[in-house]
C-alpha atoms as a PDB file:
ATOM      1  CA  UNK A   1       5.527   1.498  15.085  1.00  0.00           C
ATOM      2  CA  UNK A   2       2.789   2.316  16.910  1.00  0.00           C
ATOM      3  CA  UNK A   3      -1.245  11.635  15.517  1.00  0.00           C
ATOM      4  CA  UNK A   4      -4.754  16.710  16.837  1.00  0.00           C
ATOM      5  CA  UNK A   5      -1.487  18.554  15.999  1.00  0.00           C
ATOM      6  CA  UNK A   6      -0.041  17.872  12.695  1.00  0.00           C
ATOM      7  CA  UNK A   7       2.963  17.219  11.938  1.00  0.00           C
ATOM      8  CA  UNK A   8       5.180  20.057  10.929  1.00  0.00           C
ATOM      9  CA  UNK A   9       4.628  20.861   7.493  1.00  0.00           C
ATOM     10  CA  UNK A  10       1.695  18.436   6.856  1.00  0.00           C
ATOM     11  CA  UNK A  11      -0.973  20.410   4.186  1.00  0.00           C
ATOM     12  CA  UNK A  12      -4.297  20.746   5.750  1.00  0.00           C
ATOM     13  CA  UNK A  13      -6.816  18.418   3.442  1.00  0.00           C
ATOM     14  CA  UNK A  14     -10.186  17.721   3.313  1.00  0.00           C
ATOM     15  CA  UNK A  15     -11.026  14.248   3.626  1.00  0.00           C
ATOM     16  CA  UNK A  16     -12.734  13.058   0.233  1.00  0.00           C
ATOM     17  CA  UNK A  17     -16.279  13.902  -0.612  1.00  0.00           C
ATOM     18  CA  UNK A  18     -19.283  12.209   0.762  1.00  0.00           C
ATOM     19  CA  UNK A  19     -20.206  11.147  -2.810  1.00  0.00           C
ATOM     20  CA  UNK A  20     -16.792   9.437  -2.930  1.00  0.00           C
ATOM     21  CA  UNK A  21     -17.203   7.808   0.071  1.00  0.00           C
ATOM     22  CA  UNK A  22     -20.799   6.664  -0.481  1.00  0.00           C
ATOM     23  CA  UNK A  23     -20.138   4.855  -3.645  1.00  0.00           C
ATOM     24  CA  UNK A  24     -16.885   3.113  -2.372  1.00  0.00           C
ATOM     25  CA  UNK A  25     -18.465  -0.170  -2.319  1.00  0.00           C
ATOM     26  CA  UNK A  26     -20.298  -0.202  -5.563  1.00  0.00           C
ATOM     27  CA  UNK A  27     -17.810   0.715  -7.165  1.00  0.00           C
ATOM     28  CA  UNK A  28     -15.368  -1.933  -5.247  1.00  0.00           C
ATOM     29  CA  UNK A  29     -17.949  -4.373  -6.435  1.00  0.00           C
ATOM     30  CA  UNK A  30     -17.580  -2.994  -9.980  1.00  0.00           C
ATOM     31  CA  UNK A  31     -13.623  -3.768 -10.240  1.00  0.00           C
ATOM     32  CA  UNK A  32     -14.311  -7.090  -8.824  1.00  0.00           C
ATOM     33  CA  UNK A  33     -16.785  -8.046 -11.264  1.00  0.00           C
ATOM     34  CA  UNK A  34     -14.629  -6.790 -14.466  1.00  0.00           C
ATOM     35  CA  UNK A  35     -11.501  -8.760 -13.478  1.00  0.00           C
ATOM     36  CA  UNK A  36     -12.739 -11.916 -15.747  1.00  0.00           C
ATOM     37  CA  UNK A  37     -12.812  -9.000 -18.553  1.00  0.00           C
ATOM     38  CA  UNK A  38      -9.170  -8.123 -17.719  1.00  0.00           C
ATOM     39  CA  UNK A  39      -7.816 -11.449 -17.471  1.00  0.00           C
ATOM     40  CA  UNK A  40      -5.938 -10.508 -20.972  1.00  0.00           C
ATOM     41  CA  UNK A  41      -3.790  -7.857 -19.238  1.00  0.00           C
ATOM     42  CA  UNK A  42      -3.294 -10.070 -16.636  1.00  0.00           C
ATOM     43  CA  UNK A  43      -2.366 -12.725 -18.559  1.00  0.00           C
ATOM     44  CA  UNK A  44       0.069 -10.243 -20.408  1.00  0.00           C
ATOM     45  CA  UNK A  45       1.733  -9.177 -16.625  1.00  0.00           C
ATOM     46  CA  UNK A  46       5.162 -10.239 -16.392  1.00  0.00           C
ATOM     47  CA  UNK A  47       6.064 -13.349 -14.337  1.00  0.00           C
ATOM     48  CA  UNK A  48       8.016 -13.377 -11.074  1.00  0.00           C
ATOM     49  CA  UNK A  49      11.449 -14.665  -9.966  1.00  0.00           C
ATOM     50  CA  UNK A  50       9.672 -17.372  -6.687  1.00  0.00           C
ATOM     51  CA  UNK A  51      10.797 -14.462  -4.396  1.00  0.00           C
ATOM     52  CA  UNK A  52       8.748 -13.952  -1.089  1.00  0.00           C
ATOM     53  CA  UNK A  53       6.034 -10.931  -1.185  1.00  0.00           C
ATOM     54  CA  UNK A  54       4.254  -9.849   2.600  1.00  0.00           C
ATOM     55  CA  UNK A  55       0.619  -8.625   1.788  1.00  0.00           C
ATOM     56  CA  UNK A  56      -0.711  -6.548   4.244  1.00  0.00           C
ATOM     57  CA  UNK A  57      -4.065  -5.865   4.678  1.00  0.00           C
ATOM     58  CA  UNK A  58      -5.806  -2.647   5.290  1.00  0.00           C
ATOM     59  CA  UNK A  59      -7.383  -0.799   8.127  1.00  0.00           C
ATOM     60  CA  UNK A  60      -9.804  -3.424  10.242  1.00  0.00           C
ATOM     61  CA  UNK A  61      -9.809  -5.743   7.110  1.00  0.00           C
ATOM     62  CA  UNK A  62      -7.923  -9.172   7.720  1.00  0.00           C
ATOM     63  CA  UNK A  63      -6.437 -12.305   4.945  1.00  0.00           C
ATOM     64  CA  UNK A  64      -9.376 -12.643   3.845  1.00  0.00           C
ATOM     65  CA  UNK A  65      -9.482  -9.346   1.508  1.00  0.00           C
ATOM     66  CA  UNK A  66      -6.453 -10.267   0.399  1.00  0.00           C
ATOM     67  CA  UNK A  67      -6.915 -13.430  -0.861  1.00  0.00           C
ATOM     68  CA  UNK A  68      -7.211 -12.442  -4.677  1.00  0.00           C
ATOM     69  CA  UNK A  69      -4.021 -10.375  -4.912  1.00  0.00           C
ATOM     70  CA  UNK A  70      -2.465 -13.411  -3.012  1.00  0.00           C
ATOM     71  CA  UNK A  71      -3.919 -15.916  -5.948  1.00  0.00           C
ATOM     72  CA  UNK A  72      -2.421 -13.496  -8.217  1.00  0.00           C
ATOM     73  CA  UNK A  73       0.902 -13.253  -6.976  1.00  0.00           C
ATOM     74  CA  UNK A  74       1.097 -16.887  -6.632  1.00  0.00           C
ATOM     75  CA  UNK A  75      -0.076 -17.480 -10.016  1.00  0.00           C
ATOM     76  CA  UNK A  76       3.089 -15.288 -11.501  1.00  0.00           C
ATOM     77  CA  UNK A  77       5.468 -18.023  -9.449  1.00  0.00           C
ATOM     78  CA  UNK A  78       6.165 -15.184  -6.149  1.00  0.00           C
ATOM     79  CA  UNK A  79       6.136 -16.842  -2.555  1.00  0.00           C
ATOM     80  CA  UNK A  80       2.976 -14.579  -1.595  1.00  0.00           C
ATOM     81  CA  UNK A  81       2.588 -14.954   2.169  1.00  0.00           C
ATOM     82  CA  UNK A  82      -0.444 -13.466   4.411  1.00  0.00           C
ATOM     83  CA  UNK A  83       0.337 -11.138   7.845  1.00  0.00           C
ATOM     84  CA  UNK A  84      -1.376 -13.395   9.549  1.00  0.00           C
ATOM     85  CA  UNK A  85      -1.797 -11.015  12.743  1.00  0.00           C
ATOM     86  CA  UNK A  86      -6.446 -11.235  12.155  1.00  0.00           C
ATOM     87  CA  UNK A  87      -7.478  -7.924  11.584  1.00  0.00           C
ATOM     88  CA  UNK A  88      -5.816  -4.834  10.910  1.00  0.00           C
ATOM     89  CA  UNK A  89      -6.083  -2.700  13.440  1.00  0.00           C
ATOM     90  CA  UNK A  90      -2.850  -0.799  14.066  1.00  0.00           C
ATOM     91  CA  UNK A  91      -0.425  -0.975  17.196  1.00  0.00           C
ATOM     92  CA  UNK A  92      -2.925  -3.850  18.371  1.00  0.00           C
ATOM     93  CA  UNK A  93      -2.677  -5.912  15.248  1.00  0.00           C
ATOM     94  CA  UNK A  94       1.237  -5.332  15.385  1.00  0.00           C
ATOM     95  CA  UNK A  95       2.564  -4.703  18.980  1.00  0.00           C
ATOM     96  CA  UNK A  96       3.031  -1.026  20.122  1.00  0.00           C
ATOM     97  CA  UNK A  97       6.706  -1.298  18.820  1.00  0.00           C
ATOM     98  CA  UNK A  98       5.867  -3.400  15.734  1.00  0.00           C
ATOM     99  CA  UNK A  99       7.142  -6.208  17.495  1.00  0.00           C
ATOM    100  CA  UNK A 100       5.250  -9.328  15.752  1.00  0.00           C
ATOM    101  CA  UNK A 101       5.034  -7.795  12.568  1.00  0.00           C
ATOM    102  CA  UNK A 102       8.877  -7.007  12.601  1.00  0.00           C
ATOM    103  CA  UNK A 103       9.161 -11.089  14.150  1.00  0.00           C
ATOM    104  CA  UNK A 104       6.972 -12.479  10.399  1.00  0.00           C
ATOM    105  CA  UNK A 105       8.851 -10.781   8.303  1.00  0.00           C
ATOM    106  CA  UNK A 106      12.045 -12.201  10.125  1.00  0.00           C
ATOM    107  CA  UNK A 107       9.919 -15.600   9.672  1.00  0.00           C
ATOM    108  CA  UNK A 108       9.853 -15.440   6.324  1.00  0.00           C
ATOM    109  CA  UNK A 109      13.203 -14.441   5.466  1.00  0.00           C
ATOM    110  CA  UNK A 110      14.515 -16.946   7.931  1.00  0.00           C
ATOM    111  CA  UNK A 111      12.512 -19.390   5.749  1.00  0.00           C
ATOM    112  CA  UNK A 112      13.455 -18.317   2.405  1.00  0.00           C
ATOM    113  CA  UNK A 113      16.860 -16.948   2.536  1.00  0.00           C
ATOM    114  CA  UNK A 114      15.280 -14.123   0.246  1.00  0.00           C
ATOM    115  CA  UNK A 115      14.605 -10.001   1.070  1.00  0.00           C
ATOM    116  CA  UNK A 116      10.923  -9.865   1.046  1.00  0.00           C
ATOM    117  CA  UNK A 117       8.823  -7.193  -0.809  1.00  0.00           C
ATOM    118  CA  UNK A 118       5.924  -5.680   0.830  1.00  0.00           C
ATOM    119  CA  UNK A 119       2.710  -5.118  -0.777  1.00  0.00           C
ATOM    120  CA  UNK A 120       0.271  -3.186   1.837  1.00  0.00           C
ATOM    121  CA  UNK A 121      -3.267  -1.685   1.417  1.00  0.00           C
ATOM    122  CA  UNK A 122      -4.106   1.337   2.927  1.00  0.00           C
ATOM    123  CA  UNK A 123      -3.288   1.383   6.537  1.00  0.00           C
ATOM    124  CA  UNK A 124      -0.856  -1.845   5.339  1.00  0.00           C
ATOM    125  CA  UNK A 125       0.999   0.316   2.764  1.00  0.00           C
ATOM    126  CA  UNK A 126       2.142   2.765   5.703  1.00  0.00           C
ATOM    127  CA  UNK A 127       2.834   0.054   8.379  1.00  0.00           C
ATOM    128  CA  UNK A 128       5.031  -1.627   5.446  1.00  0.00           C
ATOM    129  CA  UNK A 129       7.008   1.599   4.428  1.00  0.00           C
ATOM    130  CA  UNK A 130       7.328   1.765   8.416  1.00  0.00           C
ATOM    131  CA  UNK A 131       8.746  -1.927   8.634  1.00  0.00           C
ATOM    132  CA  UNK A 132      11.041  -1.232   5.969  1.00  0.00           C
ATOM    133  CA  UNK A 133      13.140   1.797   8.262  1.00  0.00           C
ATOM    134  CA  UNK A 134      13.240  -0.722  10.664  1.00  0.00           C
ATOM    135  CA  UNK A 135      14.408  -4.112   8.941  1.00  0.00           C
ATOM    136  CA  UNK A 136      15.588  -2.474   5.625  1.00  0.00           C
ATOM    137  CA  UNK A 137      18.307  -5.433   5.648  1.00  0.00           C
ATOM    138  CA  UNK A 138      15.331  -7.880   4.918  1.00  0.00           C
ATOM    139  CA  UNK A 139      13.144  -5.821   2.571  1.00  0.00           C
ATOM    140  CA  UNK A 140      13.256  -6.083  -1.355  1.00  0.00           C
ATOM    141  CA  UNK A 141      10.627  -3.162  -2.202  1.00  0.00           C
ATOM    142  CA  UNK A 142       7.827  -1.629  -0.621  1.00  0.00           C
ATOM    143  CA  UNK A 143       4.562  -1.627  -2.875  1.00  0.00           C
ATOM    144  CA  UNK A 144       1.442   0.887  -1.289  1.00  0.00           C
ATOM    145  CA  UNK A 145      -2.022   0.696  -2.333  1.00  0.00           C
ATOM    146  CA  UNK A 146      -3.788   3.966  -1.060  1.00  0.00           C
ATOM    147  CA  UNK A 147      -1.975   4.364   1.659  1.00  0.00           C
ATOM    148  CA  UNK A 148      -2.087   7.712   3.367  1.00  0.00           C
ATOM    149  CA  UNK A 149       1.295   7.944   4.622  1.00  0.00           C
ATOM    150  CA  UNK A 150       2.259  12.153   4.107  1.00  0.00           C
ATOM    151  CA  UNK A 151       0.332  14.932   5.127  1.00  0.00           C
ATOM    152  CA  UNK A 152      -2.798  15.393   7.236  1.00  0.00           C
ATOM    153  CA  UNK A 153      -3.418  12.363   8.865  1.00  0.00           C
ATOM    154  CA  UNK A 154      -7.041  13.799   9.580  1.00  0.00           C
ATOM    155  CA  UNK A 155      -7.798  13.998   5.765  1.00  0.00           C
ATOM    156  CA  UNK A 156      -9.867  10.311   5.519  1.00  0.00           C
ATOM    157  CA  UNK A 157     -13.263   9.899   6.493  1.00  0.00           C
ATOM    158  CA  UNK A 158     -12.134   7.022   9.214  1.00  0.00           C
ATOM    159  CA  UNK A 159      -9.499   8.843  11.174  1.00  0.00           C
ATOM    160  CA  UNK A 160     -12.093   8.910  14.403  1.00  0.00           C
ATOM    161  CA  UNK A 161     -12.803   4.774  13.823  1.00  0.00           C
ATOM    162  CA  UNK A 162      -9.121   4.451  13.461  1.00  0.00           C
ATOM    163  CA  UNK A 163      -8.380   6.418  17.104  1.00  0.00           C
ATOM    164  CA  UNK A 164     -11.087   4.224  18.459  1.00  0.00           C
ATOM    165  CA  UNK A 165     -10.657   0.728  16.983  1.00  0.00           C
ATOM    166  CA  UNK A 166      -6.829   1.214  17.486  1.00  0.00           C
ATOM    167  CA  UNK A 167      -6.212   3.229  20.879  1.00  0.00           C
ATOM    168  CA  UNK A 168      -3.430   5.338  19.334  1.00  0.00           C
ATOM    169  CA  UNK A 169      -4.075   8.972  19.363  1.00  0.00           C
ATOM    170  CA  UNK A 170      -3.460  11.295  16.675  1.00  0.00           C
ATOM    171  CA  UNK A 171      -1.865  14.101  18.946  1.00  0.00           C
ATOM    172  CA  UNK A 172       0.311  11.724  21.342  1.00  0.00           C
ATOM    173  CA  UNK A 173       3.955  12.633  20.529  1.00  0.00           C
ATOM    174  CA  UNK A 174       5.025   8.996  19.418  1.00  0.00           C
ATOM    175  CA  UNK A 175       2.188   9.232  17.041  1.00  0.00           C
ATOM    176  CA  UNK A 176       3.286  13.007  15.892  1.00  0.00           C
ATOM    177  CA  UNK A 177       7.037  11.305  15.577  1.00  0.00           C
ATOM    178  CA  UNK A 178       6.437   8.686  13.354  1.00  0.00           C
ATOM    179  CA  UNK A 179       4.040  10.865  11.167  1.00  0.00           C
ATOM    180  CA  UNK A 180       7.166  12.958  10.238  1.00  0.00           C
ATOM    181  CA  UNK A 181       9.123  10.021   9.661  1.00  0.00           C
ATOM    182  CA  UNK A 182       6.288   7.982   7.533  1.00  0.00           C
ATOM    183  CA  UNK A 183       6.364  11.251   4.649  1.00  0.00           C
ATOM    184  CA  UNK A 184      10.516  10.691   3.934  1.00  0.00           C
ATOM    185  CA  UNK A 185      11.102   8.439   1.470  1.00  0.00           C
ATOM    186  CA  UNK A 186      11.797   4.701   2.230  1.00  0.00           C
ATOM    187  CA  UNK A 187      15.417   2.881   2.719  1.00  0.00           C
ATOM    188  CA  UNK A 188      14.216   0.771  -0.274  1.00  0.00           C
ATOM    189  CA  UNK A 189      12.827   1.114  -3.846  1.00  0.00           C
ATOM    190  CA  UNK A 190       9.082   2.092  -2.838  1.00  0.00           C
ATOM    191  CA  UNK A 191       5.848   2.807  -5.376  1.00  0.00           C
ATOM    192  CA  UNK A 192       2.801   4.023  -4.305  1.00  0.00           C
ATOM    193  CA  UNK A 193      -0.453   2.662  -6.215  1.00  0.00           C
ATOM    194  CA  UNK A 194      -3.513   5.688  -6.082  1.00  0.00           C
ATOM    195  CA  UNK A 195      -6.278   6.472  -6.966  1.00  0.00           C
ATOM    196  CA  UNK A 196      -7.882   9.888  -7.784  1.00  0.00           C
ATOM    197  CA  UNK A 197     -11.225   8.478  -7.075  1.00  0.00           C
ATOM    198  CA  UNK A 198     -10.470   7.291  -3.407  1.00  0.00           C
ATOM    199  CA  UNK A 199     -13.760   7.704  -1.098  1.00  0.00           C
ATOM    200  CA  UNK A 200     -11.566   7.103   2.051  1.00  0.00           C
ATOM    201  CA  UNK A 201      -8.625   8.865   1.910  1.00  0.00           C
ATOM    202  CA  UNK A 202      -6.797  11.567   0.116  1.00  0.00           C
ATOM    203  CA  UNK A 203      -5.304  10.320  -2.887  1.00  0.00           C
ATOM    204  CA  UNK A 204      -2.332  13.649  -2.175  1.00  0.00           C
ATOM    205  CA  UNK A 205      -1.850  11.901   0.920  1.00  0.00           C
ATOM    206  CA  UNK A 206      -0.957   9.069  -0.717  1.00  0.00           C
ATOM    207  CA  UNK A 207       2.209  10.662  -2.897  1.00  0.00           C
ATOM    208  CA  UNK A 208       5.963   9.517  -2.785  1.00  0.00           C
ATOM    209  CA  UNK A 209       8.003  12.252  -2.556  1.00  0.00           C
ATOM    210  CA  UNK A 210      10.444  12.248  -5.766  1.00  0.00           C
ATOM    211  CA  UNK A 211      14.104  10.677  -5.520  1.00  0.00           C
ATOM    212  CA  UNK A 212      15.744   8.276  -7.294  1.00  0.00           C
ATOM    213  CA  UNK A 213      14.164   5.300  -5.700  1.00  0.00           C
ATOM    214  CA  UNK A 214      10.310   6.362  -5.730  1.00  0.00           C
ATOM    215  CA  UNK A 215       7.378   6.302  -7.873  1.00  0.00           C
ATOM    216  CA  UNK A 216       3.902   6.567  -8.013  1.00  0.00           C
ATOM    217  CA  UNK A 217       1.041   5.474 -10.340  1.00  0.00           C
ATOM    218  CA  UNK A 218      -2.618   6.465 -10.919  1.00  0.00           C
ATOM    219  CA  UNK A 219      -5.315   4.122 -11.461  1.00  0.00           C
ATOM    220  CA  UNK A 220      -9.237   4.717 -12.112  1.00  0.00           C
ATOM    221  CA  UNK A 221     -10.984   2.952  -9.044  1.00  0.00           C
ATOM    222  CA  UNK A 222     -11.932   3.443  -5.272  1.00  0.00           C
ATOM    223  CA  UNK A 223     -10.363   2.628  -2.326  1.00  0.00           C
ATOM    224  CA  UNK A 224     -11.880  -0.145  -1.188  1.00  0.00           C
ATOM    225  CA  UNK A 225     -11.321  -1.651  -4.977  1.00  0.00           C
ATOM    226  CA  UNK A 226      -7.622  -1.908  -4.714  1.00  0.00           C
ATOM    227  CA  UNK A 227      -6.723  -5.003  -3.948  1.00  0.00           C
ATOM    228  CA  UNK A 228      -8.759  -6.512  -6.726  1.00  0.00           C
ATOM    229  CA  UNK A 229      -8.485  -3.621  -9.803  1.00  0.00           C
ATOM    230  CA  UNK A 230      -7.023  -4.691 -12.721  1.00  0.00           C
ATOM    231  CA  UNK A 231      -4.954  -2.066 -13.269  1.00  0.00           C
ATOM    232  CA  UNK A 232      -3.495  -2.179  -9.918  1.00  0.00           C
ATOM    233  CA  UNK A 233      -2.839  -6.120  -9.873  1.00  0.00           C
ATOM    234  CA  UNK A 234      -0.660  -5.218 -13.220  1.00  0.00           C
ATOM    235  CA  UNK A 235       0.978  -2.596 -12.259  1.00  0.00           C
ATOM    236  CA  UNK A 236       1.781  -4.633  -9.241  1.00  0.00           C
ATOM    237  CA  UNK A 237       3.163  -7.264 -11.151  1.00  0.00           C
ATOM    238  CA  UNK A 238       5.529  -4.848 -13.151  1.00  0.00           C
ATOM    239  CA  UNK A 239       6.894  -3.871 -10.072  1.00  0.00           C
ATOM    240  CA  UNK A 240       7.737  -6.717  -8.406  1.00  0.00           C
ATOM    241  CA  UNK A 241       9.195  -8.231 -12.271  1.00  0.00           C
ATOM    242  CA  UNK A 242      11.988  -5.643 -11.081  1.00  0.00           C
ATOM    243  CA  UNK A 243      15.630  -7.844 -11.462  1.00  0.00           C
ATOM    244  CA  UNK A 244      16.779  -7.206  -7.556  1.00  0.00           C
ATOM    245  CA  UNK A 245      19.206  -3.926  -7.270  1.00  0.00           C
ATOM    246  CA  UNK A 246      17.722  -2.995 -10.746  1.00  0.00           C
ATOM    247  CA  UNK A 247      14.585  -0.715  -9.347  1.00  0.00           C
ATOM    248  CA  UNK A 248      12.953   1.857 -12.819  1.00  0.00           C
ATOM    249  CA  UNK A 249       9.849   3.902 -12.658  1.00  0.00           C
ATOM    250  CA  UNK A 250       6.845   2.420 -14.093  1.00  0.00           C
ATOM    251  CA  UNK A 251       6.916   2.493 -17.894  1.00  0.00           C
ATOM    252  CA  UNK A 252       3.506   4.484 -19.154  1.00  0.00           C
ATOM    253  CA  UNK A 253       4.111   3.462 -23.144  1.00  0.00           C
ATOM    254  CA  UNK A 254       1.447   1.977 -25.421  1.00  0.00           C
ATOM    255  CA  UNK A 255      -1.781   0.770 -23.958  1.00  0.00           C
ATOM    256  CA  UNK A 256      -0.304   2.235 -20.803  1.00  0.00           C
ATOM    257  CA  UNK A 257      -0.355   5.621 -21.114  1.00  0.00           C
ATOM    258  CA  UNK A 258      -4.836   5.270 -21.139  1.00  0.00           C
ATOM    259  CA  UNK A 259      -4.413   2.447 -18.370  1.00  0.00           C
ATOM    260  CA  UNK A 260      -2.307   5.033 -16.141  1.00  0.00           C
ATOM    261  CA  UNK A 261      -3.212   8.319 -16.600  1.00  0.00           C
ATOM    262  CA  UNK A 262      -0.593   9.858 -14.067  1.00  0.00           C
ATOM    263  CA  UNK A 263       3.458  10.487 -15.630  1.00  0.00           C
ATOM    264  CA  UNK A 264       4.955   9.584 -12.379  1.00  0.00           C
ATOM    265  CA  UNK A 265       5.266  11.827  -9.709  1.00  0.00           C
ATOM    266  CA  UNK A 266       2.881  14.120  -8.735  1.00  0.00           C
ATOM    267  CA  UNK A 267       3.123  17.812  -7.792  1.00  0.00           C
END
């Protein structure tokens, strides 16, 4: 599990604009400060079954930034569980086959007896649709936060901090390999959570392709927001609410519809 060739078929994008980009963390700061004002919707989010839920962080970000979507979960009754691998930063975070993030979740479905969902942000979202081709026997559903998983993998304004921090190359063939793989669909029910508004990546990077098993939902926010928007800690919720074997789209009725201004997939 460890790409300047793309992969074949990948849509040359731009990454997002440098006015996205510049007000990620304002904005980020934003969500954070209007979840007290959204505790009604959260309140309203549908409670979970005590199953076990792997957060992933995202790219050089550790537990720490996940801590409020772990609350969350915990407070619905779901078994939310950290990496715990420090910080994010690819094949070194992970081993260069995915080796110790393959060996937690085998930890925590050892522990539970239960398939495990995986909720990851950003560069977590794609190394969790990865882990689910290679354990799909242990996985539940695979929940992405603007993850770039499809597409140009050039098209985010960190791609040269990710070669550097992570010592995996854009154009070395294993790379190229699992890029093709990462755009098919997952073995298991998968959503992807975007946002229009990202400043890192781009958000059409971020789009499931459509089958019977895939969805994807549009928030209002920024990238660095995610884990702590409103909106994308319900929608969350709804998702993992899903009886086992009984995976729907998201329903966009109601108060919905202005919450989630996408109809599902994306074109």
């Amino acid at each position: 599990m460890a790409s300047q060739a793309l992969p074949e078929g990948a849509a040359h994008r731009k990454p997002p604009s440098a006015t996205l980009a510049l007000t990620e963390l304002g904005r980020a700061l934003f969500e954070l400060g209007t979840l007290p004002l959204a505790s009604p919707l959260l309140m309203a989010a549908k409670r979970g079954d005590g199953h076990p839920v792997l957060v992933l962080p995202g790219f050089v970000t550790s537990d720490l930034s996940t801590t409020i979507l772990r609350r969350f979960l915990t407070t619905l009754g779901y078994d939310a569980h950290a990496w715990e691998l420090g910080r994010n930063l690819g094949p070194r975070a992970i081993g260069w086959e995915g080796e110790k993030l393959i060996a937690r979740l085998e930890a925590i479905h050892a522990k539970t007896g239960k398939k495990v969902s995986l909720v990851g942000w950003s560069l977590g979202g794609v190394l969790a649709r990865q882990l689910s081709r290679r354990r799909p026997d242990l996985v539940r559903q695979v929940i992405s936060l603007g993850s770039p998983f499809a597409g140009d993998p050039r098209a985010t304004n960190v791609w040269k901090a990710y070669e550097f921090l992570t010592g995996q190359r854009l154009k070395d063939a294993d790379t190229q390999a699992q890029l093709r793989e990462s755009e098919a669909p997952p073995p298991v029910p998968s959503t992807s959570i975007y946002s229009k508004g990202d400043g890192v990546v781009a958000w059409q990077n971020c789009l499931e392709p459509e089958c019977a098993t895939t969805d994807n939902i549009e928030v209002n926010g920024s990238h660095c927001g995610l884990g702590v928007n409103a909106s994308v800690l319900y929608a969350v919720a709804d998702r993992l609410a899903l009886p086992e074997g009984e995976w729907k789209p998201f329903e966009r009725k109601g108060l919905k519809a202005l919450l989630y201004p996408s109809s599902g997939h994306v074109h």
